[in-house]
PDB file of N, CA and C in Angstrom:
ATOM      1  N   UNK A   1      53.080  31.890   5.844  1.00  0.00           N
ATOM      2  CA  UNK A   1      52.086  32.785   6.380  1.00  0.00           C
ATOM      3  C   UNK A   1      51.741  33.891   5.382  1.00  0.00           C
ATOM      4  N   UNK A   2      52.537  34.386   5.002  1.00  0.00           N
ATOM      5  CA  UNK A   2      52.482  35.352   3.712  1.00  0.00           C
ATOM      6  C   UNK A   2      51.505  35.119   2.707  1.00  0.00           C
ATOM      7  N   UNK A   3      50.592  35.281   2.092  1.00  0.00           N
ATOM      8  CA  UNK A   3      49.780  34.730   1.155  1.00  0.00           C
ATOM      9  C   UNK A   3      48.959  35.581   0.985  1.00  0.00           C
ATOM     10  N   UNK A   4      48.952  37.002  -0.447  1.00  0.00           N
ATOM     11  CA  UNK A   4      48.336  37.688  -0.697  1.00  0.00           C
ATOM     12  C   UNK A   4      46.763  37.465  -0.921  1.00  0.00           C
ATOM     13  N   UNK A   5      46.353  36.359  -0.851  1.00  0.00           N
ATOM     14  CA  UNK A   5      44.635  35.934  -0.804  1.00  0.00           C
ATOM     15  C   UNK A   5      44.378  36.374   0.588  1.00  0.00           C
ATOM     16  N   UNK A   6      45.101  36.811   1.954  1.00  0.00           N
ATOM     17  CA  UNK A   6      44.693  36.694   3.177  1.00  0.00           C
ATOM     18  C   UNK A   6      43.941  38.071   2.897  1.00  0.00           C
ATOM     19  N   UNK A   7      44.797  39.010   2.127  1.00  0.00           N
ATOM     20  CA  UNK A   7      43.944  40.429   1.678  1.00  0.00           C
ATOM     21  C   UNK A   7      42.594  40.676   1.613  1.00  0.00           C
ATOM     22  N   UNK A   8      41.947  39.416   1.403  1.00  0.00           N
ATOM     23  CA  UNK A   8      40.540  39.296   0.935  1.00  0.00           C
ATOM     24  C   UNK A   8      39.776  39.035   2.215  1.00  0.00           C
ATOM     25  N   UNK A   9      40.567  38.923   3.011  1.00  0.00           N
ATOM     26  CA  UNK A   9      39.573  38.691   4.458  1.00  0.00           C
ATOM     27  C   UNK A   9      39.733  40.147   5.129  1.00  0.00           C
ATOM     28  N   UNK A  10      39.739  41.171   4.577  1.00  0.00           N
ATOM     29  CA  UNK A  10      39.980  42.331   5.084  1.00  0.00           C
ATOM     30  C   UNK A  10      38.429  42.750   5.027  1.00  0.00           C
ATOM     31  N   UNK A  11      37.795  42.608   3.516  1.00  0.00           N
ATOM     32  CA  UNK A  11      36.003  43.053   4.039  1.00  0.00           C
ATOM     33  C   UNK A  11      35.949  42.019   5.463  1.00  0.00           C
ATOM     34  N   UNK A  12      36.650  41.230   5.837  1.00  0.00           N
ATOM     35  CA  UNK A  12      35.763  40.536   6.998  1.00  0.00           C
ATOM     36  C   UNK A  12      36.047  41.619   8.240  1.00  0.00           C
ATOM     37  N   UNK A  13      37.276  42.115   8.219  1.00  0.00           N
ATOM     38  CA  UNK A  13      37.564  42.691   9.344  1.00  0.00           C
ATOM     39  C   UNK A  13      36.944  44.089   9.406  1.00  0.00           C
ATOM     40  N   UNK A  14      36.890  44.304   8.040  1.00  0.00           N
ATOM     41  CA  UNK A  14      36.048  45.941   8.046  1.00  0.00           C
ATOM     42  C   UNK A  14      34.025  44.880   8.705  1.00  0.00           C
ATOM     43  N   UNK A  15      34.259  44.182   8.451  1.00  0.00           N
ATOM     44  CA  UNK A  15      32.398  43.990   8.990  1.00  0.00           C
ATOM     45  C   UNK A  15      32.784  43.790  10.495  1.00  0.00           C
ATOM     46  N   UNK A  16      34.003  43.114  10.875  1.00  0.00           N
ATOM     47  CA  UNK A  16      33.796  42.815  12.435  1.00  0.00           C
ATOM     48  C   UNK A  16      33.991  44.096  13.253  1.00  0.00           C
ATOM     49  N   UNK A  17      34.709  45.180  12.456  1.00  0.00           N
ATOM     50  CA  UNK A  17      35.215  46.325  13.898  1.00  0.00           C
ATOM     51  C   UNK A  17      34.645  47.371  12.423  1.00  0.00           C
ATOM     52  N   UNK A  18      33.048  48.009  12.460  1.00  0.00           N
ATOM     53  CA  UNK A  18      33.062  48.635  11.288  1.00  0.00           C
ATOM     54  C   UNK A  18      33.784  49.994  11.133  1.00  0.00           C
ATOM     55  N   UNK A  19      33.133  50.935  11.895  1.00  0.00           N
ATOM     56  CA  UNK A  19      34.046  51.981  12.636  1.00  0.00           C
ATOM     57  C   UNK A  19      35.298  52.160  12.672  1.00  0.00           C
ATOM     58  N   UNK A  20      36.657  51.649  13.313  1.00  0.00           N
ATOM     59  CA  UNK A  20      37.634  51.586  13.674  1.00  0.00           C
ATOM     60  C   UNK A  20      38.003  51.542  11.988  1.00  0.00           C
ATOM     61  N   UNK A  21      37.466  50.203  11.245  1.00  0.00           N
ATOM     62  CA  UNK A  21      38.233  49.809   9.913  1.00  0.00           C
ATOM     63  C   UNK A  21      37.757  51.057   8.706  1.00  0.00           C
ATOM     64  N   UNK A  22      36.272  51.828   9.137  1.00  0.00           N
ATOM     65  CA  UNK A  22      36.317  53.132   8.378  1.00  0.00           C
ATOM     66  C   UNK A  22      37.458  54.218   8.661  1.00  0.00           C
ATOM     67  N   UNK A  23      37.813  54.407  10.089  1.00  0.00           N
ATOM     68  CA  UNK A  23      38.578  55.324  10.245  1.00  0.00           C
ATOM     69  C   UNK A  23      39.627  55.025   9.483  1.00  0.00           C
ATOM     70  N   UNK A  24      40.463  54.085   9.315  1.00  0.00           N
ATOM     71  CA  UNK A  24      41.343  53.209   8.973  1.00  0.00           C
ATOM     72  C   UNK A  24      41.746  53.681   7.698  1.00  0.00           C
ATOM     73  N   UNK A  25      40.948  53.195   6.928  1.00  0.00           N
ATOM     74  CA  UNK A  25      40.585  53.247   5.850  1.00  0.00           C
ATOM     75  C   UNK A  25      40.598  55.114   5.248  1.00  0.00           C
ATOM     76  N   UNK A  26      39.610  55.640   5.771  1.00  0.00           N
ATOM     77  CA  UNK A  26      39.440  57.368   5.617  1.00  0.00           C
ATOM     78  C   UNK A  26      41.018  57.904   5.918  1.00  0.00           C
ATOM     79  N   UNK A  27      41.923  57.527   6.762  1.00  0.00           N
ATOM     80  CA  UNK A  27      42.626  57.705   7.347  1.00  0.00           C
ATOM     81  C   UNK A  27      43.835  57.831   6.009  1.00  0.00           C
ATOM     82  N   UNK A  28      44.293  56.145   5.761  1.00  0.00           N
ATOM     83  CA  UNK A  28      44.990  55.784   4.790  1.00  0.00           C
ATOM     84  C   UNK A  28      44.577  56.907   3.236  1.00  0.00           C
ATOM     85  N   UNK A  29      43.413  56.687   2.871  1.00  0.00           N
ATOM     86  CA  UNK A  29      43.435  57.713   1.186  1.00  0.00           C
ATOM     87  C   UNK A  29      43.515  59.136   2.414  1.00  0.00           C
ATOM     88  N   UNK A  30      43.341  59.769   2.809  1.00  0.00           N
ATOM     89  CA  UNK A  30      43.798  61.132   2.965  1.00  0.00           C
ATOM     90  C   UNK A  30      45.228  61.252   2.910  1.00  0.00           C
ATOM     91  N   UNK A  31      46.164  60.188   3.697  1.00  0.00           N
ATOM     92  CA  UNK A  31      47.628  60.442   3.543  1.00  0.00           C
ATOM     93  C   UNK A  31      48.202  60.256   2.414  1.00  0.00           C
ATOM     94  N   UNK A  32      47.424  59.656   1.536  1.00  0.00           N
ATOM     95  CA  UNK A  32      47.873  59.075   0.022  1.00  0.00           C
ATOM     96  C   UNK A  32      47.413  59.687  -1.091  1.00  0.00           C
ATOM     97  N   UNK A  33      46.308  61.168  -0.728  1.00  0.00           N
ATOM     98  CA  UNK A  33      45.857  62.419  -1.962  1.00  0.00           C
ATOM     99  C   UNK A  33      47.181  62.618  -2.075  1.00  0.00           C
ATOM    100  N   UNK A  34      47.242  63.367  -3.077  1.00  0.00           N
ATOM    101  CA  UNK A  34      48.100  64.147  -3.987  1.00  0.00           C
ATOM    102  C   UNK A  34      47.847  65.852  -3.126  1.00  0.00           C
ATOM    103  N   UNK A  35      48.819  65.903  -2.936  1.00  0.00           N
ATOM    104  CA  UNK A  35      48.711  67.298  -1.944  1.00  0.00           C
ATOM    105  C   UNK A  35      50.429  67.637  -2.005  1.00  0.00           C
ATOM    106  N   UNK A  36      51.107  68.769  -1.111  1.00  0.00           N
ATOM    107  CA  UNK A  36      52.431  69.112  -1.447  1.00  0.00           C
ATOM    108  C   UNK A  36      53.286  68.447  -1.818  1.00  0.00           C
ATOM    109  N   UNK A  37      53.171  67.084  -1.662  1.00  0.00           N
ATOM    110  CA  UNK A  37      53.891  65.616  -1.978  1.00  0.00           C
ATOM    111  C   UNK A  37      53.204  64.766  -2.940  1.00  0.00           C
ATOM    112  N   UNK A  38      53.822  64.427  -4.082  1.00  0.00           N
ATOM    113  CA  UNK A  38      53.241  64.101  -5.469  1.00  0.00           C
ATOM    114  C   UNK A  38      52.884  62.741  -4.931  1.00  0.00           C
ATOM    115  N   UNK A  39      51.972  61.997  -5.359  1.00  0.00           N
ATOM    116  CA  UNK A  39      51.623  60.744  -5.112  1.00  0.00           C
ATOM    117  C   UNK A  39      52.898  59.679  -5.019  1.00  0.00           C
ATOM    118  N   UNK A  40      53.722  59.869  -6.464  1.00  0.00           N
ATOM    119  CA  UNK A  40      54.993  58.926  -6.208  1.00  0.00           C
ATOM    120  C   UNK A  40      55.334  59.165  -5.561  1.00  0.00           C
ATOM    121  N   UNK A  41      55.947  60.349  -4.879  1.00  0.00           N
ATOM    122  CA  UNK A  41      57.301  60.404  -3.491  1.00  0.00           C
ATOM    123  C   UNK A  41      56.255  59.902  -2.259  1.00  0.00           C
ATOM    124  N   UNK A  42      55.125  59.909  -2.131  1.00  0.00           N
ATOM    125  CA  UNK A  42      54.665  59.289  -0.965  1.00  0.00           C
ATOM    126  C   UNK A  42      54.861  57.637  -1.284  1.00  0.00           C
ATOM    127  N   UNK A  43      54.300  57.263  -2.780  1.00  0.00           N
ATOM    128  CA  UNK A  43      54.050  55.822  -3.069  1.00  0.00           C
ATOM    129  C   UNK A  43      56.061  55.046  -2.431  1.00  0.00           C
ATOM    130  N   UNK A  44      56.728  56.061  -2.882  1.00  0.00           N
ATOM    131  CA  UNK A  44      57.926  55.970  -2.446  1.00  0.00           C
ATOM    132  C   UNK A  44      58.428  55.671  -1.562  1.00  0.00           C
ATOM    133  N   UNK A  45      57.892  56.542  -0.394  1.00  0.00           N
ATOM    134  CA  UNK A  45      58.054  56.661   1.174  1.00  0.00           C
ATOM    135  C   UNK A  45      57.736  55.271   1.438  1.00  0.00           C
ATOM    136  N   UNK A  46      56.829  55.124   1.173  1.00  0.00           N
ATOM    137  CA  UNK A  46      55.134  53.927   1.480  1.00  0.00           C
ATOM    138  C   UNK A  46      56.342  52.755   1.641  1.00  0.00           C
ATOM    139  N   UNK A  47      56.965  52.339   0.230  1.00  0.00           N
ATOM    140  CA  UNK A  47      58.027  51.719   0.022  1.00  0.00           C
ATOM    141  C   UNK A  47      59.227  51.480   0.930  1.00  0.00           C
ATOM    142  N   UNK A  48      59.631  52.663   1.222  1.00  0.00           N
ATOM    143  CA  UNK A  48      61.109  52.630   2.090  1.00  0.00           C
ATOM    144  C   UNK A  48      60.458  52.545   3.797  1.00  0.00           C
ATOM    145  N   UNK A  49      59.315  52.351   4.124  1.00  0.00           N
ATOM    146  CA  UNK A  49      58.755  52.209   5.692  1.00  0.00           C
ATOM    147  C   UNK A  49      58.401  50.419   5.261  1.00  0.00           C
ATOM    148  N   UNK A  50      57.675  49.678   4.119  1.00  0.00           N
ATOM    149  CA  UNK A  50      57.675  48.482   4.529  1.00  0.00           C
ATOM    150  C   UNK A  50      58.684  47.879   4.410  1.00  0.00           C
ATOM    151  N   UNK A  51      59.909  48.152   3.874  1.00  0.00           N
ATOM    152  CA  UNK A  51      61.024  47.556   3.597  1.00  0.00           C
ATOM    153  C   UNK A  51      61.775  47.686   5.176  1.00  0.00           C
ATOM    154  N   UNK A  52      61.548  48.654   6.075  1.00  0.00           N
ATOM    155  CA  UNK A  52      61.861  48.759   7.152  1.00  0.00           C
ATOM    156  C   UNK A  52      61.079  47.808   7.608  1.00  0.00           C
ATOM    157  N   UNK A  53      59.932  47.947   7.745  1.00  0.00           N
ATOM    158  CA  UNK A  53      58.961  46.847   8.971  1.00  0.00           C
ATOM    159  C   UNK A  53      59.099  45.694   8.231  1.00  0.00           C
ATOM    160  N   UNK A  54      59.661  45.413   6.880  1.00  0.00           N
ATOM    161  CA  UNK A  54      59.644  44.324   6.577  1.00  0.00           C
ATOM    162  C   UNK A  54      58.007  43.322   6.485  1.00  0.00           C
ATOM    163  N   UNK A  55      56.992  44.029   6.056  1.00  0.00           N
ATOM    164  CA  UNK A  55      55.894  43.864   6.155  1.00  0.00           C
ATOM    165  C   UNK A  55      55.189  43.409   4.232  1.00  0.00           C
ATOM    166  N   UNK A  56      55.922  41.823   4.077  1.00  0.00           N
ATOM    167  CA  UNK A  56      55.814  41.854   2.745  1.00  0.00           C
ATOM    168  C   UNK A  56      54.473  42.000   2.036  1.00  0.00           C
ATOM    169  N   UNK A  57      53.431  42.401   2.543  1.00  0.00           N
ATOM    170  CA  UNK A  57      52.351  42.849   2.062  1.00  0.00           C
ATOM    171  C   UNK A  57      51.926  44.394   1.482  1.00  0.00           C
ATOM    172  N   UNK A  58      52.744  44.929   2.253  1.00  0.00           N
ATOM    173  CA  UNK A  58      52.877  46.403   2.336  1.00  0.00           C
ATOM    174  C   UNK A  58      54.209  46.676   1.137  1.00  0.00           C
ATOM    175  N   UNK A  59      54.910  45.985   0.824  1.00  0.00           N
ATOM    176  CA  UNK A  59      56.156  45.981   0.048  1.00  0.00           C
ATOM    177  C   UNK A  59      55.477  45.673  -1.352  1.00  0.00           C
ATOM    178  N   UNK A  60      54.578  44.966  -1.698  1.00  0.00           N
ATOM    179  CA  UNK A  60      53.823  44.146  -3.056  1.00  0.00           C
ATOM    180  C   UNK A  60      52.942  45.367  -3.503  1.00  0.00           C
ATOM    181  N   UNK A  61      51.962  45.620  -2.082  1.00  0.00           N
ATOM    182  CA  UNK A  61      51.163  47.054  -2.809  1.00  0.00           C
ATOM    183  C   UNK A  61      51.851  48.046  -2.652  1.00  0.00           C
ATOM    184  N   UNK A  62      53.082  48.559  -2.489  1.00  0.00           N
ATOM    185  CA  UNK A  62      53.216  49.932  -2.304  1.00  0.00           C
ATOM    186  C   UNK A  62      54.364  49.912  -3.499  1.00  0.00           C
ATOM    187  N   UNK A  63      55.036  48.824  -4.028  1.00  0.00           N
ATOM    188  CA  UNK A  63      56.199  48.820  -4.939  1.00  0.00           C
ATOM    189  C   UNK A  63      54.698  48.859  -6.693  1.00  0.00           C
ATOM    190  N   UNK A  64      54.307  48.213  -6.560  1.00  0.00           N
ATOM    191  CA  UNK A  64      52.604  48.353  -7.279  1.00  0.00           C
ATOM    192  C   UNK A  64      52.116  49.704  -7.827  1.00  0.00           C
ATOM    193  N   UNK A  65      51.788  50.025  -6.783  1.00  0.00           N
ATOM    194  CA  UNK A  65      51.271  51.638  -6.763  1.00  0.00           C
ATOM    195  C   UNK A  65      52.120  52.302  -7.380  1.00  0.00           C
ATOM    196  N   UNK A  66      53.492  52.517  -6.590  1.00  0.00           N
ATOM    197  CA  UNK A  66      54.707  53.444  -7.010  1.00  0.00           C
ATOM    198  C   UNK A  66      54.900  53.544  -8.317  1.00  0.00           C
ATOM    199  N   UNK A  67      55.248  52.043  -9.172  1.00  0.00           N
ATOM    200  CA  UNK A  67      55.713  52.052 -10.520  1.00  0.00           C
ATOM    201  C   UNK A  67      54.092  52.824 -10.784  1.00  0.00           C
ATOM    202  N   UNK A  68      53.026  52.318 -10.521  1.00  0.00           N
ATOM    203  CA  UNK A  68      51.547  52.813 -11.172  1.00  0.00           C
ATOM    204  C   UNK A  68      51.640  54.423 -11.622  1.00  0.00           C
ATOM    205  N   UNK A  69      52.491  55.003 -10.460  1.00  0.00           N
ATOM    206  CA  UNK A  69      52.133  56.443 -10.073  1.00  0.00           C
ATOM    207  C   UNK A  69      54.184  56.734 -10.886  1.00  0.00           C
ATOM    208  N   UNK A  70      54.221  56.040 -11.630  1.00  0.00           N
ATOM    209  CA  UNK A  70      55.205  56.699 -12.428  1.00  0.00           C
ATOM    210  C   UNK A  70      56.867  56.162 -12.000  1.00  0.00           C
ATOM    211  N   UNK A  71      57.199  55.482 -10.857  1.00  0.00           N
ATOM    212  CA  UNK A  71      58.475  55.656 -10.579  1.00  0.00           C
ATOM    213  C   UNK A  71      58.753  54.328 -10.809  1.00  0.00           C
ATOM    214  N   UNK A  72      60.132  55.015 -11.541  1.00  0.00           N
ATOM    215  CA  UNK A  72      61.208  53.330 -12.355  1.00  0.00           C
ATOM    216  C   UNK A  72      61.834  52.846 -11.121  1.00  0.00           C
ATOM    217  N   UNK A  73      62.343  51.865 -12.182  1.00  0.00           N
ATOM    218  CA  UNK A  73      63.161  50.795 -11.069  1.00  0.00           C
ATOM    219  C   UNK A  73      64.524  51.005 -10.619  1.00  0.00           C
ATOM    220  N   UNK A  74      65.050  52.397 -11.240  1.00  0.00           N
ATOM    221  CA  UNK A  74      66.243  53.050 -10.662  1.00  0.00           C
ATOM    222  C   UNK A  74      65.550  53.967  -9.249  1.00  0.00           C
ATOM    223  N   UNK A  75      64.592  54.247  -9.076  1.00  0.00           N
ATOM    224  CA  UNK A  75      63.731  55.431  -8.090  1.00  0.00           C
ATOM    225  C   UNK A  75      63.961  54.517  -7.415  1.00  0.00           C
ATOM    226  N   UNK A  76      62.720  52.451  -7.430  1.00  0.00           N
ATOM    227  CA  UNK A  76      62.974  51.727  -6.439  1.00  0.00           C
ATOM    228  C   UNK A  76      64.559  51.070  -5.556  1.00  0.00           C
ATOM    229  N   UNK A  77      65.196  51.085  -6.662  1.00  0.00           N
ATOM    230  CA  UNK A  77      66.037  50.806  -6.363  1.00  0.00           C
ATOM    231  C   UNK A  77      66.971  51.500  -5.471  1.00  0.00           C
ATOM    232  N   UNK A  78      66.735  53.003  -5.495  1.00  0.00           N
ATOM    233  CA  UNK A  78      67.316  54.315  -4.804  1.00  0.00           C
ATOM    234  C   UNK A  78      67.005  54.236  -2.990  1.00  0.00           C
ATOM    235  N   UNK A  79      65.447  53.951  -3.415  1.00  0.00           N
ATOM    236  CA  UNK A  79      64.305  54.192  -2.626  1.00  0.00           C
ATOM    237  C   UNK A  79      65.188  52.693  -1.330  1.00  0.00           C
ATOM    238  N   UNK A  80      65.045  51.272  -2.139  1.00  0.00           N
ATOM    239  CA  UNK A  80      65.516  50.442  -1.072  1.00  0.00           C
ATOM    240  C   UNK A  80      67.009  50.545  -0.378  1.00  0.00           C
ATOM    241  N   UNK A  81      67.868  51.465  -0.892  1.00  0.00           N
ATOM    242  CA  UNK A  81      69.157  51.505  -0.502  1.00  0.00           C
ATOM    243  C   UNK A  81      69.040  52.560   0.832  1.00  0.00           C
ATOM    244  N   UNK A  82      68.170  53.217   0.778  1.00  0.00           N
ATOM    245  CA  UNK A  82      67.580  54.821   1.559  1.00  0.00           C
ATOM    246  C   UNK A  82      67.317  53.795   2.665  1.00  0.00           C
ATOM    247  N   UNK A  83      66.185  53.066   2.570  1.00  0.00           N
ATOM    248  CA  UNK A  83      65.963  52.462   3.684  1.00  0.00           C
ATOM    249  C   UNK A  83      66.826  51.363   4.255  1.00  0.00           C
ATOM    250  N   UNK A  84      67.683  50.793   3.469  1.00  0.00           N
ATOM    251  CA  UNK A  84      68.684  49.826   4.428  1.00  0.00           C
ATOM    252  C   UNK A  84      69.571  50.712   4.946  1.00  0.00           C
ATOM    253  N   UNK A  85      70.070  51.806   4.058  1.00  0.00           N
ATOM    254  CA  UNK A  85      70.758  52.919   5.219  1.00  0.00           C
ATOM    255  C   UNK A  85      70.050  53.198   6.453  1.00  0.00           C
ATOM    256  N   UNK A  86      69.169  53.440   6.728  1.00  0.00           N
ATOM    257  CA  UNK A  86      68.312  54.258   7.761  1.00  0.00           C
ATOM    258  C   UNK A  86      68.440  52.867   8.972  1.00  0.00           C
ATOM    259  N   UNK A  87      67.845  52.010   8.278  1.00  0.00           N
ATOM    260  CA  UNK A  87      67.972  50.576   9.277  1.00  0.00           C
ATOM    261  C   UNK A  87      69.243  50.626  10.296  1.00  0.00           C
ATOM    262  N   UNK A  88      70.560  50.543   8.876  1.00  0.00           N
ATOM    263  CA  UNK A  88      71.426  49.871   9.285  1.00  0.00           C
ATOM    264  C   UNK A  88      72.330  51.365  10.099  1.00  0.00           C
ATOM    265  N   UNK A  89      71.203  52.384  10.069  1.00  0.00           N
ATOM    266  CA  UNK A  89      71.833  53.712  10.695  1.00  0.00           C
ATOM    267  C   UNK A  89      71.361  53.502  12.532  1.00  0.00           C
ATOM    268  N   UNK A  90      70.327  52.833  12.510  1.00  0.00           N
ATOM    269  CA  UNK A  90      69.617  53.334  13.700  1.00  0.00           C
ATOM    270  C   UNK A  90      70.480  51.750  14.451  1.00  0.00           C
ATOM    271  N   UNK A  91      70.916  50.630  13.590  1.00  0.00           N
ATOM    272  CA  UNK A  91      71.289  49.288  14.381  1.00  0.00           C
ATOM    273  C   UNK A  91      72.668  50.224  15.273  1.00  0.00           C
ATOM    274  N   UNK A  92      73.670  51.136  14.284  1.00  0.00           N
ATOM    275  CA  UNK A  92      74.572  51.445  14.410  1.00  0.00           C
ATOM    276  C   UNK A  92      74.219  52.406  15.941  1.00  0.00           C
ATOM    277  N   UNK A  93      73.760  53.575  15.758  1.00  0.00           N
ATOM    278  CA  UNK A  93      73.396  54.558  16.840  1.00  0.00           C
ATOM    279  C   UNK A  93      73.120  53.405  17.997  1.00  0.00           C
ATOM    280  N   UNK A  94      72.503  52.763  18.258  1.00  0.00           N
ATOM    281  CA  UNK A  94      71.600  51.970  19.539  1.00  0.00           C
ATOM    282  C   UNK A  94      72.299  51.435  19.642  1.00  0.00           C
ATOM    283  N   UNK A  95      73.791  50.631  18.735  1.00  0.00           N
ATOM    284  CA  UNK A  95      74.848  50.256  19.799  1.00  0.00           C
ATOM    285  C   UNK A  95      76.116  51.020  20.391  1.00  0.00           C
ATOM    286  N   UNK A  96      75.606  52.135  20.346  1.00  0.00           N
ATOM    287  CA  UNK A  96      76.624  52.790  21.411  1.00  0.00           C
ATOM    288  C   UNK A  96      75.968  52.858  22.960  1.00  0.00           C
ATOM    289  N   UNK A  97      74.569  52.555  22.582  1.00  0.00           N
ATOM    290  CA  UNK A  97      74.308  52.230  24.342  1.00  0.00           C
ATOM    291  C   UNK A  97      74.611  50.690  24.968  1.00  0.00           C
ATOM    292  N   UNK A  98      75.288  50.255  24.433  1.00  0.00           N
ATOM    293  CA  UNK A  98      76.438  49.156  24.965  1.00  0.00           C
ATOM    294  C   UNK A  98      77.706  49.733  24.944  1.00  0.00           C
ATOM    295  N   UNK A  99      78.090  50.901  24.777  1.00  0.00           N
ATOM    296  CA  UNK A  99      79.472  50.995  24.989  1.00  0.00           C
ATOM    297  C   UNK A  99      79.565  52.188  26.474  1.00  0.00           C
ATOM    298  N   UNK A 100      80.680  52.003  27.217  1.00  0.00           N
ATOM    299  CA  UNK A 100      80.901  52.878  28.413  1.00  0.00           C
ATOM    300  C   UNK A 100      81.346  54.446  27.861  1.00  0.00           C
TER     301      UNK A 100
END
């Protein structure tokens, strides 16, 4: 299912819902200016949320960008350990609501 060509059917979806896919869109580059948070530590973030959703599309462009916007492969590498902690933080917490 995975297959970075599906990317290209995205002008289709910006023509079917035009509106919604502008907001979308306007939405995404405002959170991604360069503002109190340097572009890498967001391109960063960007990184350690698809590695959570596990959303390998979001993992290709945002590991992309990141190195683009300056950060090595010790940052990524930092960056994916951050998020399997966090994962494997929240599996941990949510099973104490199985315990009495």
């Amino acid at each position: 299912m995975y297959d970075m060509k599906n990317l290209t059917k995205l002008k289709k979806l910006g023509e079917l819902a035009p509106e919604a896919f502008k907001g979308f869109v306007a939405f995404d580059e405002a959170a991604f200016k360069e503002g109190a948070i340097p572009l890498k530590y967001k391109e960063l973030m960007a990184v350690a949320v698809a590695l959570t959703t596990q959303c390998p599309y979001c993992i290709e462009v945002h590991y992309k960008k990141a190195k683009k916007a300056g950060a090595t492969e010790q940052e990524l590498a930092e960056t994916t350990l951050v998020a399997a902690a966090l994962r494997a933080g929240g599996a941990v917490t949510h099973g104490t609501h199985a315990l009495e």
